[in-house]
PDB file of N, CA and C in Angstrom:
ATOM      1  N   UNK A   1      80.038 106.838  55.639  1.00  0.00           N
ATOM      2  CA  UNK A   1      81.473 107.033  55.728  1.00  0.00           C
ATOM      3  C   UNK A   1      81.852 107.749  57.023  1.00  0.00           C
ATOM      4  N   UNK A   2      81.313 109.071  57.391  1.00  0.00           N
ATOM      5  CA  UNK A   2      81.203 109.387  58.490  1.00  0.00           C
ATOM      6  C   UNK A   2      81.055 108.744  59.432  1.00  0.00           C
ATOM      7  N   UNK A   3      80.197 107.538  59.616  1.00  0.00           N
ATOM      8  CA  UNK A   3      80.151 107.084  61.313  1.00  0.00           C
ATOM      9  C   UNK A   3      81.143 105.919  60.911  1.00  0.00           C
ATOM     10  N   UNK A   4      81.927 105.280  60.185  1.00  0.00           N
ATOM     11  CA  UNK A   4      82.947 104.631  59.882  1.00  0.00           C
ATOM     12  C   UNK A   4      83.803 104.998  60.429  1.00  0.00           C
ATOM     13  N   UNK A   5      84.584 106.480  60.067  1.00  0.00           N
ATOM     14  CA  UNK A   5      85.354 107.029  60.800  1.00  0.00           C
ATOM     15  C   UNK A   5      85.538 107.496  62.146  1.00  0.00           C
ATOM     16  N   UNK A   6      83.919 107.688  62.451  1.00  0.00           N
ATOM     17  CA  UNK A   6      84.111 108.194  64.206  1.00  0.00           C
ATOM     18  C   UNK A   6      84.141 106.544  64.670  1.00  0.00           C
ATOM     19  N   UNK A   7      83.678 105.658  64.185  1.00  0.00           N
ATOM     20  CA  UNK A   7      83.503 104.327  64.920  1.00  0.00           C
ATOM     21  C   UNK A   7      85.116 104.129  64.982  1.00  0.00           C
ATOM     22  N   UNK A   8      85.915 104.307  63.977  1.00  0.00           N
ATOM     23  CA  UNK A   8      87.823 104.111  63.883  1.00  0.00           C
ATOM     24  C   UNK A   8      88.213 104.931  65.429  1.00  0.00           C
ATOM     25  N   UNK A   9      87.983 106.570  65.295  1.00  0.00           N
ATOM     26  CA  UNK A   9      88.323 107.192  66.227  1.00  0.00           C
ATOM     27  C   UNK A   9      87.994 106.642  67.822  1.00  0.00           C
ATOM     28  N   UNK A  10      86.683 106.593  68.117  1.00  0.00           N
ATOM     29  CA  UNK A  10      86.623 105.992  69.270  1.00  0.00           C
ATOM     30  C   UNK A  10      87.035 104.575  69.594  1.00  0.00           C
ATOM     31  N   UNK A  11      87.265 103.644  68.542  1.00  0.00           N
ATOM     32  CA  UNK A  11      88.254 102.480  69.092  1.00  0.00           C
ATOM     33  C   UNK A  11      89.007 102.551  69.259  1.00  0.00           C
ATOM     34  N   UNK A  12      89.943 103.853  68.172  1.00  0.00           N
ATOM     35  CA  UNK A  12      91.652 104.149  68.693  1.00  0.00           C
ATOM     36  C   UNK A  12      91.737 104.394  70.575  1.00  0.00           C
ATOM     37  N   UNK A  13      90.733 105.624  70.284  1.00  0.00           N
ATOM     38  CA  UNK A  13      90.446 106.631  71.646  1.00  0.00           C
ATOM     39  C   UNK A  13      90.771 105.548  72.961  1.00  0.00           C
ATOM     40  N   UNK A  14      89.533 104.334  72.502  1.00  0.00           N
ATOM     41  CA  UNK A  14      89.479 103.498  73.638  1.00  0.00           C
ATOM     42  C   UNK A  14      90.543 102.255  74.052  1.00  0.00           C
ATOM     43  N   UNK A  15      91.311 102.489  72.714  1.00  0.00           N
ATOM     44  CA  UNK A  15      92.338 101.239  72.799  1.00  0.00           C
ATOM     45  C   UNK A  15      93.466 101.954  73.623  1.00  0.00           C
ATOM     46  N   UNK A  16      93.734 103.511  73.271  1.00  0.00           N
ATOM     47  CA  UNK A  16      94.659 103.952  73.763  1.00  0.00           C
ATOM     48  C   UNK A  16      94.345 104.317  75.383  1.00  0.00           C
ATOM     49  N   UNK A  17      92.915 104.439  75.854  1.00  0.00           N
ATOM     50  CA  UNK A  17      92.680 104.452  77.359  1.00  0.00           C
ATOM     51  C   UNK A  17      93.335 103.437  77.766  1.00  0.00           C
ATOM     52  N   UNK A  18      92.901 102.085  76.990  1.00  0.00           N
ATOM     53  CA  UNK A  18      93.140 101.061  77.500  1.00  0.00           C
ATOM     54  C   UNK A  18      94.909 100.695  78.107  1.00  0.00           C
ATOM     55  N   UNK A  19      95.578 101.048  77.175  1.00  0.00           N
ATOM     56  CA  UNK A  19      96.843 100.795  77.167  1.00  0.00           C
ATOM     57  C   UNK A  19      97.494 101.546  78.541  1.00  0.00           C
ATOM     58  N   UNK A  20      96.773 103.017  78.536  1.00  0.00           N
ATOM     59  CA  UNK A  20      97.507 103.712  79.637  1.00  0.00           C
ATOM     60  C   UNK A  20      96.694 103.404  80.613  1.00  0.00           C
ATOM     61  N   UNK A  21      95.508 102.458  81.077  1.00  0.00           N
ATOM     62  CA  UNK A  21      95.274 102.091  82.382  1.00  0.00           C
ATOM     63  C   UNK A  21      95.982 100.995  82.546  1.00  0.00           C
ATOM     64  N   UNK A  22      96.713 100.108  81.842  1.00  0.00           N
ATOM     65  CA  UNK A  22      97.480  99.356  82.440  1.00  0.00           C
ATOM     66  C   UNK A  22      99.092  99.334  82.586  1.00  0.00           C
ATOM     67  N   UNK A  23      99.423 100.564  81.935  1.00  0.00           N
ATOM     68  CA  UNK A  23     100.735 100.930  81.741  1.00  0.00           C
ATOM     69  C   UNK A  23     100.899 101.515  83.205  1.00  0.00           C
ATOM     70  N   UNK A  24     101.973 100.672  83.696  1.00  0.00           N
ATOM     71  CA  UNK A  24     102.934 101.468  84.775  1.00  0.00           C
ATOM     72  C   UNK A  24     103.489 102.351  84.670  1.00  0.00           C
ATOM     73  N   UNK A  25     103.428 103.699  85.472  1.00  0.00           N
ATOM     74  CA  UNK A  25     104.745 104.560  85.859  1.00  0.00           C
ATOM     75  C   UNK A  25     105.972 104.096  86.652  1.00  0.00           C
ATOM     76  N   UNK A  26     106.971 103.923  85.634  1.00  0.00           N
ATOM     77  CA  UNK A  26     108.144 103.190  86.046  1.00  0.00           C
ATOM     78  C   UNK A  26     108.448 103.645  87.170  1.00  0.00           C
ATOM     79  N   UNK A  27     108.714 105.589  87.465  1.00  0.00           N
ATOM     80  CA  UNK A  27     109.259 106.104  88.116  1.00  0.00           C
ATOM     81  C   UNK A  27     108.591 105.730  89.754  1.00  0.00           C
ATOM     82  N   UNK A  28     107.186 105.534  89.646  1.00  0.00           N
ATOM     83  CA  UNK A  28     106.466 105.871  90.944  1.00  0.00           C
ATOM     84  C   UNK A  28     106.123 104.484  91.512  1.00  0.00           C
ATOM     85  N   UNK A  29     106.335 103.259  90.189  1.00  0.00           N
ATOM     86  CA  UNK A  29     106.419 102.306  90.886  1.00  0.00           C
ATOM     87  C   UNK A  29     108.076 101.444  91.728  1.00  0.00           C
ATOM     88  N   UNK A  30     108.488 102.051  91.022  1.00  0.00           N
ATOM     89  CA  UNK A  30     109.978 101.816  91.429  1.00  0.00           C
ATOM     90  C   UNK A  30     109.831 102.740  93.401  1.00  0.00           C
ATOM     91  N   UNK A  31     109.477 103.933  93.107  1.00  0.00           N
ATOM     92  CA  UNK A  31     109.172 104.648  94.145  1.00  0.00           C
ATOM     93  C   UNK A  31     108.557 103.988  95.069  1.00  0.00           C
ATOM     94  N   UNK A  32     107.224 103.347  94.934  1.00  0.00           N
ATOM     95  CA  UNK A  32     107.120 102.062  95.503  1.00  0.00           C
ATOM     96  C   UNK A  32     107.441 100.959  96.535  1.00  0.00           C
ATOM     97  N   UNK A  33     107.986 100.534  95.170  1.00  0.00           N
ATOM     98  CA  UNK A  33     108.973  98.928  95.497  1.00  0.00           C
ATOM     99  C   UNK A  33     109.912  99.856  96.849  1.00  0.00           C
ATOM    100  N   UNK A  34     110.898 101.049  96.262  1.00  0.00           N
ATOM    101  CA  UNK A  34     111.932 101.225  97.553  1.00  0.00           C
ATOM    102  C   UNK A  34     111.053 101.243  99.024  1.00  0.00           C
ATOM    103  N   UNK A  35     110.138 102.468  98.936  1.00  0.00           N
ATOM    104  CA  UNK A  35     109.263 102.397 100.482  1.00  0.00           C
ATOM    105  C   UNK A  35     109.104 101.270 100.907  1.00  0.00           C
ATOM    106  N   UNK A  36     108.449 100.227 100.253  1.00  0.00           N
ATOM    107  CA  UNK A  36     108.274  98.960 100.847  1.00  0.00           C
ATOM    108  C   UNK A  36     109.322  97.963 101.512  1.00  0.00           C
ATOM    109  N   UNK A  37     110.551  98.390 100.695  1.00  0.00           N
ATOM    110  CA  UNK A  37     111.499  97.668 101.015  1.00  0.00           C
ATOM    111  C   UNK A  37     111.924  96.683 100.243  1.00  0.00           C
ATOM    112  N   UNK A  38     111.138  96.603  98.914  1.00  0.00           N
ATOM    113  CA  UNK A  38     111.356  95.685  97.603  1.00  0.00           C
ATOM    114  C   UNK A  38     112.867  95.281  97.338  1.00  0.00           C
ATOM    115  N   UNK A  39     113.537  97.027  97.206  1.00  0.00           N
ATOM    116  CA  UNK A  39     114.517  96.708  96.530  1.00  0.00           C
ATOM    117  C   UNK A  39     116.332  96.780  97.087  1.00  0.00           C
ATOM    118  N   UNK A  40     115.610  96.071  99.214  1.00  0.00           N
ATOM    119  CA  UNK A  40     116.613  95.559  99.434  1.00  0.00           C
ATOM    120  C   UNK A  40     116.793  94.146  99.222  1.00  0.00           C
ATOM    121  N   UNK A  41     115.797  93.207  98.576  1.00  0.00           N
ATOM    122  CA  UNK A  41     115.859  91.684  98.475  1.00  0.00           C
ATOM    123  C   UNK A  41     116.167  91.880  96.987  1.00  0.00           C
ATOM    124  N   UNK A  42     115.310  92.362  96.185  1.00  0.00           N
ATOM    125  CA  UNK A  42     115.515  92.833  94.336  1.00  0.00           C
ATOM    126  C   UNK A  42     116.077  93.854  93.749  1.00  0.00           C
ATOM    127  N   UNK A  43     116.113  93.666  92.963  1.00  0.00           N
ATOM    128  CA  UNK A  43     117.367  94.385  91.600  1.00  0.00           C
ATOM    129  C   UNK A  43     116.531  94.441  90.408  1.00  0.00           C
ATOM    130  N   UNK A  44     116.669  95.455  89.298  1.00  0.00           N
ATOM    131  CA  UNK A  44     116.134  95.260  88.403  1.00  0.00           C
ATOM    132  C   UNK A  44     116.515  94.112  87.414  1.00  0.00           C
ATOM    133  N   UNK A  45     117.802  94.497  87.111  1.00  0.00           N
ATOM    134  CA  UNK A  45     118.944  93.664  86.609  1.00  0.00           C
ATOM    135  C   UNK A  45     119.516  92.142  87.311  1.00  0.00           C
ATOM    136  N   UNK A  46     120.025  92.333  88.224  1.00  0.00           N
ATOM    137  CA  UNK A  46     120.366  91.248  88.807  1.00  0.00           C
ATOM    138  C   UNK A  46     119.626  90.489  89.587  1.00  0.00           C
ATOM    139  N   UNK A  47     120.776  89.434  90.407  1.00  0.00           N
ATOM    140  CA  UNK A  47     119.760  88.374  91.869  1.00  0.00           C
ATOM    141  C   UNK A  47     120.665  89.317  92.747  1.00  0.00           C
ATOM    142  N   UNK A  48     119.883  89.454  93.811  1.00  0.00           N
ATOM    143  CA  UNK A  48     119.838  89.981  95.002  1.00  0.00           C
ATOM    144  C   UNK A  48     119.854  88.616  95.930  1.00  0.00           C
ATOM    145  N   UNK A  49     119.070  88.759  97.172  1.00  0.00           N
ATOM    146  CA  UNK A  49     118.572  87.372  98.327  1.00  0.00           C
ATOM    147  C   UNK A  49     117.523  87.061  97.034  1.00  0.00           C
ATOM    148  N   UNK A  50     116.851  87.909  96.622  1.00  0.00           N
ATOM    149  CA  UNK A  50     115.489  87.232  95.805  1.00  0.00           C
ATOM    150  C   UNK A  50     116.244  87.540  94.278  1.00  0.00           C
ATOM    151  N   UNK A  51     114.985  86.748  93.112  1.00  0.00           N
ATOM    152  CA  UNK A  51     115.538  87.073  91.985  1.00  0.00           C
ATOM    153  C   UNK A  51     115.150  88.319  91.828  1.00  0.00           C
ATOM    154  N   UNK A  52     115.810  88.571  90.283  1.00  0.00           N
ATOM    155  CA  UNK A  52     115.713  90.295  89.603  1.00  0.00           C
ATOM    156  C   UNK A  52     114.370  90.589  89.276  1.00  0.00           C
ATOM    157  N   UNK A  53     113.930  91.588  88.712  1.00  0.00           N
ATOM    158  CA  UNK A  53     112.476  91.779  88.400  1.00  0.00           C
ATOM    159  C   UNK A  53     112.815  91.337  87.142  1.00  0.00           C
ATOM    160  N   UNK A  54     113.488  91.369  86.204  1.00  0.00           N
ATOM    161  CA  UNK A  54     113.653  90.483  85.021  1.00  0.00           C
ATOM    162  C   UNK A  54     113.120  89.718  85.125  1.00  0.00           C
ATOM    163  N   UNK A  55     113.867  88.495  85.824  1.00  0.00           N
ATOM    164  CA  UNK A  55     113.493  86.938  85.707  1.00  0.00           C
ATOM    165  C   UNK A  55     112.108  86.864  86.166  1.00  0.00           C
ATOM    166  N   UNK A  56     111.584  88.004  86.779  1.00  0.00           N
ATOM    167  CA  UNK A  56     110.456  87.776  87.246  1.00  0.00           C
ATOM    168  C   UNK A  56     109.212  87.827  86.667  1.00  0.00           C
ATOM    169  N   UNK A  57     109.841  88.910  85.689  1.00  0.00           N
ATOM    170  CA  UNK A  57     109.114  89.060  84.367  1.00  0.00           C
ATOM    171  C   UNK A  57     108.960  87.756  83.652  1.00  0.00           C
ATOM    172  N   UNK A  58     109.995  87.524  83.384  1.00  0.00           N
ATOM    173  CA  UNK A  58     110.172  86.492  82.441  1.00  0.00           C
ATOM    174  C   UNK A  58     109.437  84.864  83.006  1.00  0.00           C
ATOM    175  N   UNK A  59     109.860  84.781  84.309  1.00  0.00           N
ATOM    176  CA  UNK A  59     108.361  83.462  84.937  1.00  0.00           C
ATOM    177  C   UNK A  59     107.287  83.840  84.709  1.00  0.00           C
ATOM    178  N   UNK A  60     106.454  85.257  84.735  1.00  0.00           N
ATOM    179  CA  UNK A  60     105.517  85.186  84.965  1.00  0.00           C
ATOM    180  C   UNK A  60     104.598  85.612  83.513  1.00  0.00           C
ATOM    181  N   UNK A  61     105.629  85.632  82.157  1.00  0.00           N
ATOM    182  CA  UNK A  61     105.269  85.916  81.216  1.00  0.00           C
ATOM    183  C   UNK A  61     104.022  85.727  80.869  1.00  0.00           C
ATOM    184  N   UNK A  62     102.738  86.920  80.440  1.00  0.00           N
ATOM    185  CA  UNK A  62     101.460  86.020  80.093  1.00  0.00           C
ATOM    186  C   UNK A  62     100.457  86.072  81.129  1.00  0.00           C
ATOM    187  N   UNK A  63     101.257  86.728  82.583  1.00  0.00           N
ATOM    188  CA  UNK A  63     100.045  86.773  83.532  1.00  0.00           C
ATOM    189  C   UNK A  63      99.600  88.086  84.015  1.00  0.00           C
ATOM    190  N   UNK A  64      98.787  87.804  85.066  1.00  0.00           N
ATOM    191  CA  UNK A  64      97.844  89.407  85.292  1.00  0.00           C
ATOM    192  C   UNK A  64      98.779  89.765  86.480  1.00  0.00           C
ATOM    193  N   UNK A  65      98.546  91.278  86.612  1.00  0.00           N
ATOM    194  CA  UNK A  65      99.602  91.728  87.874  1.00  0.00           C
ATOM    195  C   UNK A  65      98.756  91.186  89.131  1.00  0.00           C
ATOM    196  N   UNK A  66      97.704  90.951  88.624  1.00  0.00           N
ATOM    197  CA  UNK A  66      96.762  90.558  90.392  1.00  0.00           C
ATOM    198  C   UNK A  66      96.875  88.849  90.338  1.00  0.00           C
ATOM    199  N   UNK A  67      98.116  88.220  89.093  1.00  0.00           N
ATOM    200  CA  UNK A  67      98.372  86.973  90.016  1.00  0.00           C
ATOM    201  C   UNK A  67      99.316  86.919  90.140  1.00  0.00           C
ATOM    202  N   UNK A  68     100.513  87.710  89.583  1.00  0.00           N
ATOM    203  CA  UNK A  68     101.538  87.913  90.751  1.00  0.00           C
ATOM    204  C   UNK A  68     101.088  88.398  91.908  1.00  0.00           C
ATOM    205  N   UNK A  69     100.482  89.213  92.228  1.00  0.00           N
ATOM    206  CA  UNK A  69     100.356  89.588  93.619  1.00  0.00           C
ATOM    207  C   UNK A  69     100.048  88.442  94.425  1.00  0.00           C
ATOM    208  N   UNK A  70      99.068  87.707  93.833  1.00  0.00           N
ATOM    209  CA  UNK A  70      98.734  86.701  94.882  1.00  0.00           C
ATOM    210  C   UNK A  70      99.940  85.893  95.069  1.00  0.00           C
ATOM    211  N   UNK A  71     100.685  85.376  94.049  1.00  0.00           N
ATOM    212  CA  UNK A  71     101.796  84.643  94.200  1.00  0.00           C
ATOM    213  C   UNK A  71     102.573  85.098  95.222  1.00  0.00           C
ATOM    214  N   UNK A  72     103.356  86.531  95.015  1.00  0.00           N
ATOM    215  CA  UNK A  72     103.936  87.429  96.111  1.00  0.00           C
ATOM    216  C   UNK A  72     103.430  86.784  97.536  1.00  0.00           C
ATOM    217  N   UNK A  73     101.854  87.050  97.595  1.00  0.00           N
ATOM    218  CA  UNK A  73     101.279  86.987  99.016  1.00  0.00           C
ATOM    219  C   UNK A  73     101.384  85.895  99.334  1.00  0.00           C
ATOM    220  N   UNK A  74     101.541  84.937  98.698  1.00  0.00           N
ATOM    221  CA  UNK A  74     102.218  83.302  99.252  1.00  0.00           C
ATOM    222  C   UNK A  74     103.015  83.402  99.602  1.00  0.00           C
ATOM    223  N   UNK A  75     104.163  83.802  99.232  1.00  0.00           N
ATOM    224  CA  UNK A  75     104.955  83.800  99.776  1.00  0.00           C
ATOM    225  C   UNK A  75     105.725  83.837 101.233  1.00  0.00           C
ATOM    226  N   UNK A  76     106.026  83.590 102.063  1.00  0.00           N
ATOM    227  CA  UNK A  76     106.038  83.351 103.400  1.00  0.00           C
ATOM    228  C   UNK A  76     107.204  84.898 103.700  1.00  0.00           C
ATOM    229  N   UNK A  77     108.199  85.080 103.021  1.00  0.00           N
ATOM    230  CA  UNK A  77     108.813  85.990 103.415  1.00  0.00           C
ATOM    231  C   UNK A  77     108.488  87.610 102.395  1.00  0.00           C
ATOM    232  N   UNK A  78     107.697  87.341 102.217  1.00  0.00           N
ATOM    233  CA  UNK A  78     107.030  88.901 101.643  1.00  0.00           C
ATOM    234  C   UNK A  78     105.933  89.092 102.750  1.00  0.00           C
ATOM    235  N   UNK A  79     105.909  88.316 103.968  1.00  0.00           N
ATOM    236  CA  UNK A  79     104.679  88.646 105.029  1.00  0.00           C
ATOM    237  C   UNK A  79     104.619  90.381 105.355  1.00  0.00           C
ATOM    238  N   UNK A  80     105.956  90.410 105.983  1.00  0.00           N
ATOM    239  CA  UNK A  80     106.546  92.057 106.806  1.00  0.00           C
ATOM    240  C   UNK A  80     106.222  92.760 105.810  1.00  0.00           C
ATOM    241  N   UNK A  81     106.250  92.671 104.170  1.00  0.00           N
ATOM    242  CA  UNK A  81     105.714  93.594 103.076  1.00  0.00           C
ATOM    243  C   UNK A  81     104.768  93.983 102.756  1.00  0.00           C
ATOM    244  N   UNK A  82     103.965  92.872 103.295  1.00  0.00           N
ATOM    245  CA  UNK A  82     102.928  93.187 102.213  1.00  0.00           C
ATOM    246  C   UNK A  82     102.132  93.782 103.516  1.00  0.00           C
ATOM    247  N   UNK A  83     102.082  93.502 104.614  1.00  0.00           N
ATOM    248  CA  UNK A  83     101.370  94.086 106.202  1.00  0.00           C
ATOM    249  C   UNK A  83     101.251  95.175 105.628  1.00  0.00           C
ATOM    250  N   UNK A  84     102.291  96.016 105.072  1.00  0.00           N
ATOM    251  CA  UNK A  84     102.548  97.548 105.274  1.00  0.00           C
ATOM    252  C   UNK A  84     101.798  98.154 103.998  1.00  0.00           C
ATOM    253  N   UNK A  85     101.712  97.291 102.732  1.00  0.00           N
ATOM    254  CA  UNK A  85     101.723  97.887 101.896  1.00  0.00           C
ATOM    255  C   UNK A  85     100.284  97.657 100.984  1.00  0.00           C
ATOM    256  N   UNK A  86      99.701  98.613 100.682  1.00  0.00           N
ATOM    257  CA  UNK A  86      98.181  98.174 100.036  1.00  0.00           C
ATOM    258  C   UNK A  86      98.089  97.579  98.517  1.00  0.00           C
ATOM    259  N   UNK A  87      96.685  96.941  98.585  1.00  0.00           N
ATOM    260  CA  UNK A  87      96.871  95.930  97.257  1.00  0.00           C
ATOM    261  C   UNK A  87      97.176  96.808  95.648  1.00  0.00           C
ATOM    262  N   UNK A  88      96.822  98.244  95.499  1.00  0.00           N
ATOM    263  CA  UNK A  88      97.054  98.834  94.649  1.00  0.00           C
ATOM    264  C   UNK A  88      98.089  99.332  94.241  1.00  0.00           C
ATOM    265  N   UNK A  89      99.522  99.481  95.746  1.00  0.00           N
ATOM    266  CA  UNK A  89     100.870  99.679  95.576  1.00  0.00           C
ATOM    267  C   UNK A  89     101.564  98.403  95.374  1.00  0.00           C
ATOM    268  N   UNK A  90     101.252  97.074  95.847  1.00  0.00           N
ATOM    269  CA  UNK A  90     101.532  95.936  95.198  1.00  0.00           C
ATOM    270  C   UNK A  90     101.139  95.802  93.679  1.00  0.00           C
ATOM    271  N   UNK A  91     100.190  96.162  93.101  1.00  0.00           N
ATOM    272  CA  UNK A  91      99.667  95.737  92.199  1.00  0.00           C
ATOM    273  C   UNK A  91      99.969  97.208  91.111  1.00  0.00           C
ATOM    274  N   UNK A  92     100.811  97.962  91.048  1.00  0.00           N
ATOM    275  CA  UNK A  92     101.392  99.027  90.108  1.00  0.00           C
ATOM    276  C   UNK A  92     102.994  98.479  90.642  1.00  0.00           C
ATOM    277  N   UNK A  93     103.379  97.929  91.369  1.00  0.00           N
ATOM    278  CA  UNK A  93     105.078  97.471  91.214  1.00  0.00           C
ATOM    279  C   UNK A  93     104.867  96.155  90.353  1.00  0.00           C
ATOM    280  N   UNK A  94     103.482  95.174  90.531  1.00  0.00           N
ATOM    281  CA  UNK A  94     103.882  93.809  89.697  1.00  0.00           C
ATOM    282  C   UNK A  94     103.354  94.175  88.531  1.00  0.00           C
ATOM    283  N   UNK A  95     102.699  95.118  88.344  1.00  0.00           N
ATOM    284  CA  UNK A  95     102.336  95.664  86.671  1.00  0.00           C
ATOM    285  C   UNK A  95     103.853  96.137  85.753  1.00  0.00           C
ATOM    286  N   UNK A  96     104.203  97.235  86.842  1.00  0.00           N
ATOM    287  CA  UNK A  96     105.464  97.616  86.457  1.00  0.00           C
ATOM    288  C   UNK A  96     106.489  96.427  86.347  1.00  0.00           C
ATOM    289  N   UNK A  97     106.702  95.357  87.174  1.00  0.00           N
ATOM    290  CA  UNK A  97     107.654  94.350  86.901  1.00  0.00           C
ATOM    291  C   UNK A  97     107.557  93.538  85.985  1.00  0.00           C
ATOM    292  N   UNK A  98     106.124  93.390  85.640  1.00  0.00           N
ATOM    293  CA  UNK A  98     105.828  92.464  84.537  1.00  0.00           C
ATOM    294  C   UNK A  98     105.814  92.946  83.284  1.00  0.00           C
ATOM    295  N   UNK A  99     105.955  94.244  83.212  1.00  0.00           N
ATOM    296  CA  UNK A  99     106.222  95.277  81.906  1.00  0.00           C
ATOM    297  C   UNK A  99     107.845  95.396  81.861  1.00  0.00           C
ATOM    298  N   UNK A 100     108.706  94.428  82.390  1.00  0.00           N
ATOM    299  CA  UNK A 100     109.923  94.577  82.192  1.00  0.00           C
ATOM    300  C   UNK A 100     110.306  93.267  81.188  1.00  0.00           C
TER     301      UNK A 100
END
């Protein structure tokens, strides 16, 4: 009964690591997106020149933040962005966007 219960505890333990290594900080990825310059093309809410992080959410429903990123990096006019900005600050704004 005993190792039943520690076997419960450490799956909680590890489910809940799990959750907060992929959980975004809204605040610091938003923090982010502005340095980069994200959120003179995007909006959370609305269309901007580019769409909202909504809709962006919502295309990319189901995927990993490291294939939005790559998608991003296709992109021809996210070039000047992404120069500046490293794959781990890309990749905590499309975590964070895709958690919207």
């Amino acid at each position: 009964m005993k190792t039943l219960i520690l076997a419960a505890v450490v799956g909680l333990a590890a489910a809940s690591f799990q959750f907060s290594a992929n959980a975004a900080d809204p605040k610091r990825a938003m923090d982010e997106a502005k340095e980069h310059g994200c959120l003179k093309c995007h909006d959370v809410d609305k269309k901007k020149v580019g769409p909202s992080y909504k809709d962006i959410s919502a295309k990319m429903k189901g995927k990993k933040p490291e294939e939005g990123v790559t998608a991003m990096k296709a992109k021809p006019v996210h070039k000047s962005v992404i120069q500046k900005a490293s794959d781990s600050s890309l990749k905590e704004i499309m975590t964070w966007v895709l958690s919207l």
